[in-house]
N, C-alpha and C. Protein backbone atom coordinates (compact mmCIF):
# COMPACT_ATOMS: atom_id res chain seq x y z
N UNK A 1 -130.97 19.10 -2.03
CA UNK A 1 -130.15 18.19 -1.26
C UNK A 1 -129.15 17.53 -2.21
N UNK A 2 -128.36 17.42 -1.75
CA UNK A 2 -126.96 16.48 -2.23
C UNK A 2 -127.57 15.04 -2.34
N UNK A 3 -126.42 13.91 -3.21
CA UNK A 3 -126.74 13.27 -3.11
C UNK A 3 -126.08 12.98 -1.82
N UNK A 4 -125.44 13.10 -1.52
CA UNK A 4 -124.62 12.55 0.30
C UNK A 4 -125.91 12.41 0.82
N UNK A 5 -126.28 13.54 1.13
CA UNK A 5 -127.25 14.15 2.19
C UNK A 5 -128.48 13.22 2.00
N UNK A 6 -128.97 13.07 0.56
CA UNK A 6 -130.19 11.87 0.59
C UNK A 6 -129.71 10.87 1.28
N UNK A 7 -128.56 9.80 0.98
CA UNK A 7 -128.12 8.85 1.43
C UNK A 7 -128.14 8.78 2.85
N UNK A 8 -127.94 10.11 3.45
CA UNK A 8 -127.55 10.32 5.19
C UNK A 8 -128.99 9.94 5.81
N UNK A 9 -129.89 10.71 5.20
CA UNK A 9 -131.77 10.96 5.41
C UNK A 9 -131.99 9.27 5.28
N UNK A 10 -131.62 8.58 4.31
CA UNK A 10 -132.18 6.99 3.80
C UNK A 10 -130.87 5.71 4.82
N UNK A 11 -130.05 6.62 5.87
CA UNK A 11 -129.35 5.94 6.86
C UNK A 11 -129.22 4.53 6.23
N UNK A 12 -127.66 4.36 5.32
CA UNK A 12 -127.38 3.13 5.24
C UNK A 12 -127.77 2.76 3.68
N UNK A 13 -127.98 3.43 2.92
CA UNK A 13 -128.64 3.30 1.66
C UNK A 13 -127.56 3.48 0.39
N UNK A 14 -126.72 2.14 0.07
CA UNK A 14 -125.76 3.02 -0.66
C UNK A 14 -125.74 4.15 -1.76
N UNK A 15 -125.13 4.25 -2.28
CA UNK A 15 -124.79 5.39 -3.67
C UNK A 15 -125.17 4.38 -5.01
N UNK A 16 -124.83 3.25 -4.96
CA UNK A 16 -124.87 2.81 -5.98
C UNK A 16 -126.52 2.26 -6.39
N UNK A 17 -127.38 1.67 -5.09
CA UNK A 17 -128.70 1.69 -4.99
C UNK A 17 -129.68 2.91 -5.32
N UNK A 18 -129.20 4.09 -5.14
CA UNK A 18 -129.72 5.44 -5.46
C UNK A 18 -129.81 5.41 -6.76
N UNK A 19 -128.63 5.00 -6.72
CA UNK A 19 -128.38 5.54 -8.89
C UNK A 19 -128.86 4.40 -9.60
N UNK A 20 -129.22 3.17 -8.78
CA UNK A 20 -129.95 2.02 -9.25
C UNK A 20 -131.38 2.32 -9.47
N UNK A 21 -132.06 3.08 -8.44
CA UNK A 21 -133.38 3.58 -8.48
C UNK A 21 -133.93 4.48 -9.50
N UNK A 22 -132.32 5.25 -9.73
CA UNK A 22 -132.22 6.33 -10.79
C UNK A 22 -132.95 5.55 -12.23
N UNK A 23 -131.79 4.79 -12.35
CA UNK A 23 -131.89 4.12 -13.78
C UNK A 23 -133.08 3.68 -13.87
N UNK A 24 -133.67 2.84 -12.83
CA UNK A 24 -135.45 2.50 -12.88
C UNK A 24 -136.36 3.07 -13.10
N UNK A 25 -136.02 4.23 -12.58
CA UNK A 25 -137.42 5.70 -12.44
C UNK A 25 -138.66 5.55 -11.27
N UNK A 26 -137.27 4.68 -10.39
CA UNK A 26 -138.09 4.26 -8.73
C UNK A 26 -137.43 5.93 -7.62
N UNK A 27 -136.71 6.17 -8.34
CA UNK A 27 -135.94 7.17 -6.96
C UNK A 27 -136.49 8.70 -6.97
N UNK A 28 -136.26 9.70 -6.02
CA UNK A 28 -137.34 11.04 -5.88
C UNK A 28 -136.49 11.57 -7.16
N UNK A 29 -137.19 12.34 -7.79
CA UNK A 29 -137.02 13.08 -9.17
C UNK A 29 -135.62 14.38 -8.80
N UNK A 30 -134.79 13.92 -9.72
CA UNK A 30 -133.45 14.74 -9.33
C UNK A 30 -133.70 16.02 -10.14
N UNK A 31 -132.56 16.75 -10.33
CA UNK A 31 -131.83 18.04 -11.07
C UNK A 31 -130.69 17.76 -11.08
N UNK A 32 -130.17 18.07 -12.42
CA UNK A 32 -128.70 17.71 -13.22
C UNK A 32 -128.35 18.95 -13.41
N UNK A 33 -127.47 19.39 -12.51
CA UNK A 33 -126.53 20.69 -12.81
C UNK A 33 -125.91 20.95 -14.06
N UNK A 34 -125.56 21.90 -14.45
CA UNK A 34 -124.38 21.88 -15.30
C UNK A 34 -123.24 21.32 -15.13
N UNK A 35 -122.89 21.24 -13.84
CA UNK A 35 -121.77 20.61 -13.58
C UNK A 35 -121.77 18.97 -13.53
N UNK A 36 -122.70 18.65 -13.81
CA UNK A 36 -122.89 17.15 -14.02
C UNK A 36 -123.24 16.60 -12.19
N UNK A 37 -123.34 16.94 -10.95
CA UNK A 37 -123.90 16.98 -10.04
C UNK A 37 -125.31 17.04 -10.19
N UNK A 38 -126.21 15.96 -9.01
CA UNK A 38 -127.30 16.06 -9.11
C UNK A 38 -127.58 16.61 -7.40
N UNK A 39 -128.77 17.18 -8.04
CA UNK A 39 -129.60 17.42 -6.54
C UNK A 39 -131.23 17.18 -6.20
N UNK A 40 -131.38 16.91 -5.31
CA UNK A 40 -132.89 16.48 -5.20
C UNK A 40 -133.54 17.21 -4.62
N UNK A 41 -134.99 17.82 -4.37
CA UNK A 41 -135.60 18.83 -4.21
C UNK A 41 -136.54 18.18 -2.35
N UNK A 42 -135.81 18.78 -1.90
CA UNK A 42 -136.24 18.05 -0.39
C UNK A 42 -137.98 17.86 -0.25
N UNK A 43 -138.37 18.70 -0.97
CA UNK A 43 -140.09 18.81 -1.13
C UNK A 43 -140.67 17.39 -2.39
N UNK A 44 -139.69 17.10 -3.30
CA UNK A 44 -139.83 15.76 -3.96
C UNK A 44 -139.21 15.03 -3.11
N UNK A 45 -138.22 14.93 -2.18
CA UNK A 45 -137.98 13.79 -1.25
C UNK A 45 -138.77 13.00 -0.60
N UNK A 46 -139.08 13.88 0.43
CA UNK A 46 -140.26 13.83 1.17
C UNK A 46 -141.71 13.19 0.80
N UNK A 47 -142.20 13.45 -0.51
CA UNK A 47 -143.05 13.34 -1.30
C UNK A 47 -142.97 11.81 -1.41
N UNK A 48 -141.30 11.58 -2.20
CA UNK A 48 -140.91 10.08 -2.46
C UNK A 48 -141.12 9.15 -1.29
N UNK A 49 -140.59 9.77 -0.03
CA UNK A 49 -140.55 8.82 1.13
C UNK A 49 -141.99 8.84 1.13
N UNK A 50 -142.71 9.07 1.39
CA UNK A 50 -144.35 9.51 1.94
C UNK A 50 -144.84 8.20 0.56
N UNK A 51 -144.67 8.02 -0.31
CA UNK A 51 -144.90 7.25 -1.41
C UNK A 51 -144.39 5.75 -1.20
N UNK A 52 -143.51 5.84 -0.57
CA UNK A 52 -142.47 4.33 -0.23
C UNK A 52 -143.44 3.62 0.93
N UNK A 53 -143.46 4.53 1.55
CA UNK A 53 -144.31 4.29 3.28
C UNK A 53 -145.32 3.98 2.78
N UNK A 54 -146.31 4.64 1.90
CA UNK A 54 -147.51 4.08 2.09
C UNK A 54 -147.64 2.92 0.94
N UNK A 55 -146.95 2.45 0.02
CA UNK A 55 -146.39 1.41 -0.52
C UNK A 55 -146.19 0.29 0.25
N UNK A 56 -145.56 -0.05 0.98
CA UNK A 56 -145.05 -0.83 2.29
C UNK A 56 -146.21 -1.04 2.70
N UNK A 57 -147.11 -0.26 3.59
CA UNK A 57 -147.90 -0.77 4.36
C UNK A 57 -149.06 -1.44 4.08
């Protein structure tokens, strides 16, 4: 997944909070292209959300 596309999934979540989570080592575990683009592995997404949720409750 893109980062767009995470942001779209987390409805309302800016770009700059993502890359805030980044810097923490709170956000789902990326991949750094060569091209300096990251992408996130929808199976670590998922994983992450499932981790947040049961965090919360």
């Amino acid at each position: 997944m893109t980062v767009p596309e995470v942001l779209a999934e987390l409805k309302g979540t800016s770009r700059r909070t993502f890359y805030r989570w980044r810097e923490m080592g709170t956000g789902p575990a990326v991949l750094k292209l060569p091209n300096g683009e990251l992408r996130v592995w929808r199976s670590a997404f998922m994983e992450w959300l499932e981790e947040r949720e049961e965090a919360a409750a």
